[in-house]
Protein backbone atom coordinates (compact mmCIF):
# COMPACT_ATOMS: atom_id res chain seq x y z
CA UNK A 1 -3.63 18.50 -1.28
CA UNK A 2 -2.22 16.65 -3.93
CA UNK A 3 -4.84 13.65 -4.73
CA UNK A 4 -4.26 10.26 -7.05
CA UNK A 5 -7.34 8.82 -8.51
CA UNK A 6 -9.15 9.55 -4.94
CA UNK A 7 -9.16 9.15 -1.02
CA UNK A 8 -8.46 5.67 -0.15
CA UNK A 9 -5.20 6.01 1.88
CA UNK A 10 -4.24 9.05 3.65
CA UNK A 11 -0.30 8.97 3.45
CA UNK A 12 1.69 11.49 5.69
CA UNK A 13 5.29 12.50 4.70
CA UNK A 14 7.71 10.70 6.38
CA UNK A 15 10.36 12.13 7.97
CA UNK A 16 14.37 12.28 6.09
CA UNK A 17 15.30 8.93 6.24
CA UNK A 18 11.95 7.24 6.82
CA UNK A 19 9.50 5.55 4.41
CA UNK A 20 5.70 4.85 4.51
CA UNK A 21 5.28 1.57 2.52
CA UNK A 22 1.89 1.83 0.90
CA UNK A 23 0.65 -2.04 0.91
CA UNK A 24 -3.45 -1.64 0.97
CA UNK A 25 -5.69 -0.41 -1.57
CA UNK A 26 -4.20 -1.77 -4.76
CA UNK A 27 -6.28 -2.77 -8.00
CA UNK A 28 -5.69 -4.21 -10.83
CA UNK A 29 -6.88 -4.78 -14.71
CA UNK A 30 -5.66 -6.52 -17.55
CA UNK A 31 -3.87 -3.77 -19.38
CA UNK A 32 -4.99 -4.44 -22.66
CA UNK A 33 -8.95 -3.71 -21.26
CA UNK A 34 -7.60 -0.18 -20.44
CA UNK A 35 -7.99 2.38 -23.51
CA UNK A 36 -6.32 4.83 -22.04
CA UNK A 37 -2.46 6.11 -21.48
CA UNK A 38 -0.63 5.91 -17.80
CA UNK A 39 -0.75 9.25 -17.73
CA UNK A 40 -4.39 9.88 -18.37
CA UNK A 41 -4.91 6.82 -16.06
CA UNK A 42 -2.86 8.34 -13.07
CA UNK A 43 -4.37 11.72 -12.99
CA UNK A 44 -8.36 11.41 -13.58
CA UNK A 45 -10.69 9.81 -11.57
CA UNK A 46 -10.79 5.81 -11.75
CA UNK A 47 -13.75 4.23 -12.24
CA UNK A 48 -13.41 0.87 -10.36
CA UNK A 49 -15.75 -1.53 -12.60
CA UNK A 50 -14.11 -4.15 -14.15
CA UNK A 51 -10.94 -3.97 -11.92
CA UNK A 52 -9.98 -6.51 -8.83
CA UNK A 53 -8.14 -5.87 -5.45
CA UNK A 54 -4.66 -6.48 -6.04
CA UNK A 55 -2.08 -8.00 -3.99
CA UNK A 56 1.11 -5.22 -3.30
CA UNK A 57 4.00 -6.41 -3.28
CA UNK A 58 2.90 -9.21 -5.06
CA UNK A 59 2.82 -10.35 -8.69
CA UNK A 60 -0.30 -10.76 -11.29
CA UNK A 61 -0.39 -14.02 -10.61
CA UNK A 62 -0.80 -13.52 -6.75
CA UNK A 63 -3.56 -11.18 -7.87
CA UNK A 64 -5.12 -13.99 -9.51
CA UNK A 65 -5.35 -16.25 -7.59
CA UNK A 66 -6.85 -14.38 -4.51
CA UNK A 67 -9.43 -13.11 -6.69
CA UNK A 68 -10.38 -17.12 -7.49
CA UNK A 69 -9.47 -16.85 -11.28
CA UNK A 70 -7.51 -19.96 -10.88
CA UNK A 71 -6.90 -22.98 -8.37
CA UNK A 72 -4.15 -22.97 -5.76
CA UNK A 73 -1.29 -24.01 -7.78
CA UNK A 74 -0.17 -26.39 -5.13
CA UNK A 75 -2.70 -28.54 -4.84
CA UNK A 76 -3.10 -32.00 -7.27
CA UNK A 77 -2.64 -31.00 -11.01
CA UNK A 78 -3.95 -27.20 -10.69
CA UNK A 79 -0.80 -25.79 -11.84
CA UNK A 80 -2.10 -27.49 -15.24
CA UNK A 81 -5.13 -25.29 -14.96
CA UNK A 82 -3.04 -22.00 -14.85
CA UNK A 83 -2.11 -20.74 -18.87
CA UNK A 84 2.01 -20.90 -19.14
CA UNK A 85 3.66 -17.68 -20.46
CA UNK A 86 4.73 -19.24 -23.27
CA UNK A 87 1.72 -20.26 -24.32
CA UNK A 88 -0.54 -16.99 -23.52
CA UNK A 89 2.35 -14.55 -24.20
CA UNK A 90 3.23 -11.70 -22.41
CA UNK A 91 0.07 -10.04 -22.94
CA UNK A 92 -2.29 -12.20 -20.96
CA UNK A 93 -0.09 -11.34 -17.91
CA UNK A 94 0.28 -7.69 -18.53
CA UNK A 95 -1.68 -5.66 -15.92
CA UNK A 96 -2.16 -2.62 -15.14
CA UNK A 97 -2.10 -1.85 -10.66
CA UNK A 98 -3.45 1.56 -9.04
CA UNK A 99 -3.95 2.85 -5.73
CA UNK A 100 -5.66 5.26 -4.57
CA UNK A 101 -3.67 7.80 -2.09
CA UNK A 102 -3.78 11.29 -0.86
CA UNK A 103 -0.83 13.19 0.97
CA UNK A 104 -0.98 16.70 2.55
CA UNK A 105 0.96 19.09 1.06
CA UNK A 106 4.33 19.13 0.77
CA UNK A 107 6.78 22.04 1.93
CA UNK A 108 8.92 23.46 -0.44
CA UNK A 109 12.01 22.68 1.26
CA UNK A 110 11.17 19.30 0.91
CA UNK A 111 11.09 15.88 -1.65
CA UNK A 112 9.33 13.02 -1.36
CA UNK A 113 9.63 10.32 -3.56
CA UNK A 114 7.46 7.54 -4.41
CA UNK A 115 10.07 4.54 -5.43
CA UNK A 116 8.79 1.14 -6.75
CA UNK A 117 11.29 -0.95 -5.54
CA UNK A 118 9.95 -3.99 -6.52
CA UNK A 119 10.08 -7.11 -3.72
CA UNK A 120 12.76 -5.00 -1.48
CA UNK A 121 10.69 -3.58 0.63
């Protein structure tokens, strides 16, 4: 079995042609609270603390705001409440988003690839 992080989502490989879109079981952390590398990151266990269920496909600010950091941005003035880009820098809106998934094994004869195509889903 080839395992990320843990069992969350049980994937199957789909068949030529096909895709499974993977939508459910996405967190996320600011990326500067993460002392690790992506690579450490993606193959050790993930301890959950500190992180929030993430919206996917979504964006960080999506993220946000389900999780209550901020006010619906289209209500009144509560876009006011939400820090601009500009202001925060990039930082502040750099996150880092894991899921947890497990596939069976795959055949030799066969690739599967696991493409990030951002909101063309």
């Amino acid at each position: 079995m080839l395992s990320i992080f843990a069992q969350e989502n049980t994937l199957t490989i789909p068949e030529p042609g096909e895709k499974t879109l993977l939508t459910s079981g996405w967190m996320a952390r600011r990326a500067s609270e993460i002392k690790t590398d992506g690579n450490l990151l993606s193959s050790t266990p993930l301890e959950t603390t500190g992180w929030m269920p993430a919206r996917v496909p979504g964006t960080v600010l999506t993220t946000l705001l389900e999780n209550g950091l901020y006010p619906a941005p289209e209500f009144g003035m509560n876009n006011n409440l939400i820090p601009d880009i500009y202001e925060a820098g990039n930082d502040f809106y750099t996150y880092w988003f894991v899921c947890r998934f497990e596939t069976p094994e795959v055949p030799d004869d066969r690739i599967v690839w696991l493409n990030f195509p951002g909101n063309k889903l």
